[in-house]
Protein backbone atom coordinates (compact mmCIF):
# COMPACT_ATOMS: atom_id res chain seq x y z
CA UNK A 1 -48.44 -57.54 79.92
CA UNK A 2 -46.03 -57.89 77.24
CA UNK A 3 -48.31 -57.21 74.26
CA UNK A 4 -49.58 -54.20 75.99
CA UNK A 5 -46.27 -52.78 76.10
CA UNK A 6 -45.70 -53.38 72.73
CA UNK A 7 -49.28 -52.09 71.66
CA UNK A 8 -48.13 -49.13 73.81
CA UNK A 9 -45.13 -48.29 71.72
CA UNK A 10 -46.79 -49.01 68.75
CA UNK A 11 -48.90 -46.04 69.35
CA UNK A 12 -46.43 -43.71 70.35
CA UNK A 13 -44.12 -44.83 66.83
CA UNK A 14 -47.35 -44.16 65.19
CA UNK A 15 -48.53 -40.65 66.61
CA UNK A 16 -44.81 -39.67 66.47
CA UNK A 17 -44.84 -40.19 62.75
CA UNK A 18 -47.74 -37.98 62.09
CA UNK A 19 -47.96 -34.61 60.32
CA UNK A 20 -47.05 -32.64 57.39
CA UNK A 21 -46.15 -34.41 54.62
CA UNK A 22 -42.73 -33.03 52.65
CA UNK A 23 -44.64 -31.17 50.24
CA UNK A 24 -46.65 -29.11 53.12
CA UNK A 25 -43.50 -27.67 54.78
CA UNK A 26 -42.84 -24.25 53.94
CA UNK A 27 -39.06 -23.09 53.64
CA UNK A 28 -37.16 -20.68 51.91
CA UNK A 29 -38.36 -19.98 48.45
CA UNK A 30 -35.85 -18.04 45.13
CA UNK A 31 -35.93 -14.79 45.94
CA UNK A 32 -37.24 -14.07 42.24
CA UNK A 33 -40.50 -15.67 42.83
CA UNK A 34 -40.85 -14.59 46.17
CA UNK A 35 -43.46 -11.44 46.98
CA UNK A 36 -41.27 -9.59 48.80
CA UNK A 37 -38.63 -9.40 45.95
CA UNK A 38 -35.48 -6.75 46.18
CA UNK A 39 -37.26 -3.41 45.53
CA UNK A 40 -36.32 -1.21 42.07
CA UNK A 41 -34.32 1.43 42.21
CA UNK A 42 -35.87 3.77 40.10
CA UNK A 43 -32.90 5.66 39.76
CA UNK A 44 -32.40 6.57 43.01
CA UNK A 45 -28.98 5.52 44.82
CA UNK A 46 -29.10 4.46 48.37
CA UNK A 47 -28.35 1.79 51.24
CA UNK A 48 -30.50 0.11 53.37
CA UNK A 49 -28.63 -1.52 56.13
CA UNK A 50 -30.32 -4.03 58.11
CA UNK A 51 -29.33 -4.78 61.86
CA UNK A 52 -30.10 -7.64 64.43
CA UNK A 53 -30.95 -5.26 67.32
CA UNK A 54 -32.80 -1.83 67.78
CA UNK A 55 -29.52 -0.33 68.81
CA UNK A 56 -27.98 -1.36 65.61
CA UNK A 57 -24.76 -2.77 66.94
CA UNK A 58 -24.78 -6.20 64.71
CA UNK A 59 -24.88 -5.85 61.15
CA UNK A 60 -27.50 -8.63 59.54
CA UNK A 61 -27.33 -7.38 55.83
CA UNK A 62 -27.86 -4.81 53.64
CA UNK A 63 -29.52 -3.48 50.14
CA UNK A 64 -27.42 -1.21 48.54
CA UNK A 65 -29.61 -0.09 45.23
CA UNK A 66 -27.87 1.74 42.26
CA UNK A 67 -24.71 2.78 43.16
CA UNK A 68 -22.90 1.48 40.25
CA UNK A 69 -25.01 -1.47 39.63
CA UNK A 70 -26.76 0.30 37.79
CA UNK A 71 -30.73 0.71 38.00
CA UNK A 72 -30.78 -2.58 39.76
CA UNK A 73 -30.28 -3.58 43.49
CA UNK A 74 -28.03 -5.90 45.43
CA UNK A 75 -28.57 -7.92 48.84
CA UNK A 76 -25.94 -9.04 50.99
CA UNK A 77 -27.04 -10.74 53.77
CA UNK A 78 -30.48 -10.87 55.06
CA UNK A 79 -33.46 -8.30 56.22
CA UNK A 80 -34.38 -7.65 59.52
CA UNK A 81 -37.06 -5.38 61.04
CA UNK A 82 -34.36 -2.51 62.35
CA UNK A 83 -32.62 -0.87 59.16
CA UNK A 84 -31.28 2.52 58.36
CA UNK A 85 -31.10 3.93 54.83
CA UNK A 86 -28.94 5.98 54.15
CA UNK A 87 -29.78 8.20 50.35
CA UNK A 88 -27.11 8.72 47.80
CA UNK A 89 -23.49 6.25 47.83
């Protein structure tokens, strides 16, 4: 009886210690090798201003692209899928 129990929790120590190794797990990667890098301005001047909701009542971030940074752009915060861009400073 005994060794089954322990043969029991043997198995579930091993199964619980399976998957991914820590070179398999995917997390945040520098934004300058990422794909979906900050877009150029092309000198144009505009804000993108990203929200948490589709009623756009909490802020999440923005892009803000020119407007005196010259021909590059700027992120503050983070992206979400409900923006509003807004052309010229």
């Amino acid at each position: 009886m005994r060794s089954a129990i322990i043969a029991g929790m043997m198995a579930v120590g091993l199964l619980a210690g399976c998957g991914t190794s820590e070179g398999e797990v995917e997390g945040p990667t520098d934004i300058g090798t990422r794909k979906d890098a900050l877009p150029d301005c092309n000198g144009q001047d505009y804000v993108i201003t990203y929200y948490e909701d589709p009623a756009h009542t909490l802020w999440r971030g923005e892009i803000i692209c020119g407007c005196g940074f010259g021909d590059q752009s700027v992120l503050h915060g983070y992206r979400s899928a409900y923006f509003e861009r807004v052309n010229h400073c």
